[in-house]
Protein backbone atom coordinates (compact mmCIF):
# COMPACT_ATOMS: atom_id res chain seq x y z
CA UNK A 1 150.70 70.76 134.20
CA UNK A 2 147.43 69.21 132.55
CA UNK A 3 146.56 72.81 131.53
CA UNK A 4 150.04 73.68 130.78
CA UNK A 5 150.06 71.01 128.18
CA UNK A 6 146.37 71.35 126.82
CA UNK A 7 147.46 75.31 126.37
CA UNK A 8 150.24 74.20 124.48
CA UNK A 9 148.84 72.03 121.71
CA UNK A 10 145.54 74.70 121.37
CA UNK A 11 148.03 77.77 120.89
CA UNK A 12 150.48 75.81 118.59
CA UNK A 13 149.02 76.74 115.33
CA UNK A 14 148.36 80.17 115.81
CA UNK A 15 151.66 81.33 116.54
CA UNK A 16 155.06 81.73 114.81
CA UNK A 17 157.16 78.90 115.82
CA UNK A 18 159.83 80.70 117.85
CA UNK A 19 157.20 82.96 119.93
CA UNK A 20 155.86 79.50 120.48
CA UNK A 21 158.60 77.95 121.84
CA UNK A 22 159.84 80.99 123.89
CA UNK A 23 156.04 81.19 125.27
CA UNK A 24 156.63 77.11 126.28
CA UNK A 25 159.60 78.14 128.17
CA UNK A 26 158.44 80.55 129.80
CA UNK A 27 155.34 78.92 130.87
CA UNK A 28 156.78 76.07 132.06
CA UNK A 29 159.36 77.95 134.26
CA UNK A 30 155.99 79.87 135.87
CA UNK A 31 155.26 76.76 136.37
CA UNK A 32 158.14 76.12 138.50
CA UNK A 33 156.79 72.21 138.88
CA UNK A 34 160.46 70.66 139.96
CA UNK A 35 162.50 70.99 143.14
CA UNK A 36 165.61 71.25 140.94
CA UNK A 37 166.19 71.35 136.98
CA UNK A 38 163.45 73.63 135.68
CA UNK A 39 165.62 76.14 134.39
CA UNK A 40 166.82 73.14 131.75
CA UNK A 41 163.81 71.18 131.30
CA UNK A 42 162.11 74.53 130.13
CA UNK A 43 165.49 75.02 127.75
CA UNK A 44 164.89 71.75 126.93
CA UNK A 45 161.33 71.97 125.74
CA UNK A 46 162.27 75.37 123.87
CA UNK A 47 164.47 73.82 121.54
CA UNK A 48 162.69 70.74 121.09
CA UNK A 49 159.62 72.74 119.80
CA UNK A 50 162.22 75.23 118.23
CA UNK A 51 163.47 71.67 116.10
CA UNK A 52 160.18 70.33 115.54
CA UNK A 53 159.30 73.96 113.71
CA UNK A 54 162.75 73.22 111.74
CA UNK A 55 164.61 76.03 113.54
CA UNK A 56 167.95 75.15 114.93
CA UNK A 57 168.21 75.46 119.24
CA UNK A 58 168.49 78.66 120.89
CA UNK A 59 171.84 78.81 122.49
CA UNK A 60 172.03 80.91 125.64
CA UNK A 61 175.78 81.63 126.25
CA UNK A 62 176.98 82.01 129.81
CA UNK A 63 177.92 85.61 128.97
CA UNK A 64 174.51 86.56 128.66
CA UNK A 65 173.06 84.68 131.24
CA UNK A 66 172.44 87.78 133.79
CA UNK A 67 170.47 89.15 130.56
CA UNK A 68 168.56 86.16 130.08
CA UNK A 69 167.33 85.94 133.78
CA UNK A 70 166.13 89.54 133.72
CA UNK A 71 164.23 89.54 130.73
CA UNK A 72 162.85 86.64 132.08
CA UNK A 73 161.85 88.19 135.30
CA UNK A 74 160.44 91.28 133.37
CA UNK A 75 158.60 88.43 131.31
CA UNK A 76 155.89 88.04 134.20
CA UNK A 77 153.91 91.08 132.88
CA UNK A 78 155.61 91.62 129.25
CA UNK A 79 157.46 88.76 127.60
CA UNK A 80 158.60 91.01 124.26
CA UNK A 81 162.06 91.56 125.59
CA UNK A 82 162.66 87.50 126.60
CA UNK A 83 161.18 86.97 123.15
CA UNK A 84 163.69 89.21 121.32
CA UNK A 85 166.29 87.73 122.72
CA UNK A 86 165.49 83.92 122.55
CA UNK A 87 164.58 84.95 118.34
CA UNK A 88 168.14 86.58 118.51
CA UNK A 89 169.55 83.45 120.21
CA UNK A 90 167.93 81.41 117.55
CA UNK A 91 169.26 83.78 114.53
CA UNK A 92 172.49 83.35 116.18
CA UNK A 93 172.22 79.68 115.51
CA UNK A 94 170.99 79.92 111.53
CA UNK A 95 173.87 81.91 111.14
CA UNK A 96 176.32 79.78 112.75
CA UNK A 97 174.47 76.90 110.32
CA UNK A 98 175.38 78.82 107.37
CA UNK A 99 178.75 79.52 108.28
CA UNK A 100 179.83 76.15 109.03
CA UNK A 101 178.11 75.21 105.57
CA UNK A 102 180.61 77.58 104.24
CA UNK A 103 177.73 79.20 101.74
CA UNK A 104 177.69 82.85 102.65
């Protein structure tokens, strides 16, 4: 976890915000450091670094859940796919901003 979090904070500012945060989660759930929970704590830590970047949270909906898993599988030797698709997740939710802003 030491380097977990020492890899975090040196690869920060070098990459775009949501690859960041999609890298975090799927780091963390490598990681696999709790009996229980690390599916959310990794969620967890995606959005908050997704929010700190001033990007709204990357809602997973249960329908794509299957999808989500596998691309997180696949992840373990080529992460673009689970990348697409948490950047899609977190389009999804500036979208959903604007509409209930009523501006477009």
């Amino acid at each position: 976890m030491q380097n977990f979090v020492a890899q975090l904070s040196a690869s920060r500012p070098t990459m775009h915000p949501v690859i960041f945060a999609t890298r975090a989660h799927k780091e963390f759930i490598f990681i696999h450091p709790f009996i229980d929970g690390n599916g959310r704590v990794a969620r967890l830590i995606m959005n908050l670094c997704l929010l700190q970047a001033g990007f709204p949270i990357a809602i997973i909906p249960p329908i794509r859940g299957a999808d989500y898993i596998a691309k997180l599988e696949k992840a373990h030797t080529n992460d673009t796919e689970f990348i697409t698709l948490i950047a899609e997740s977190t389009l999804d939710g500036l979208k959903d901003y604007v509409r209930m802003l009523g501006i477009a």
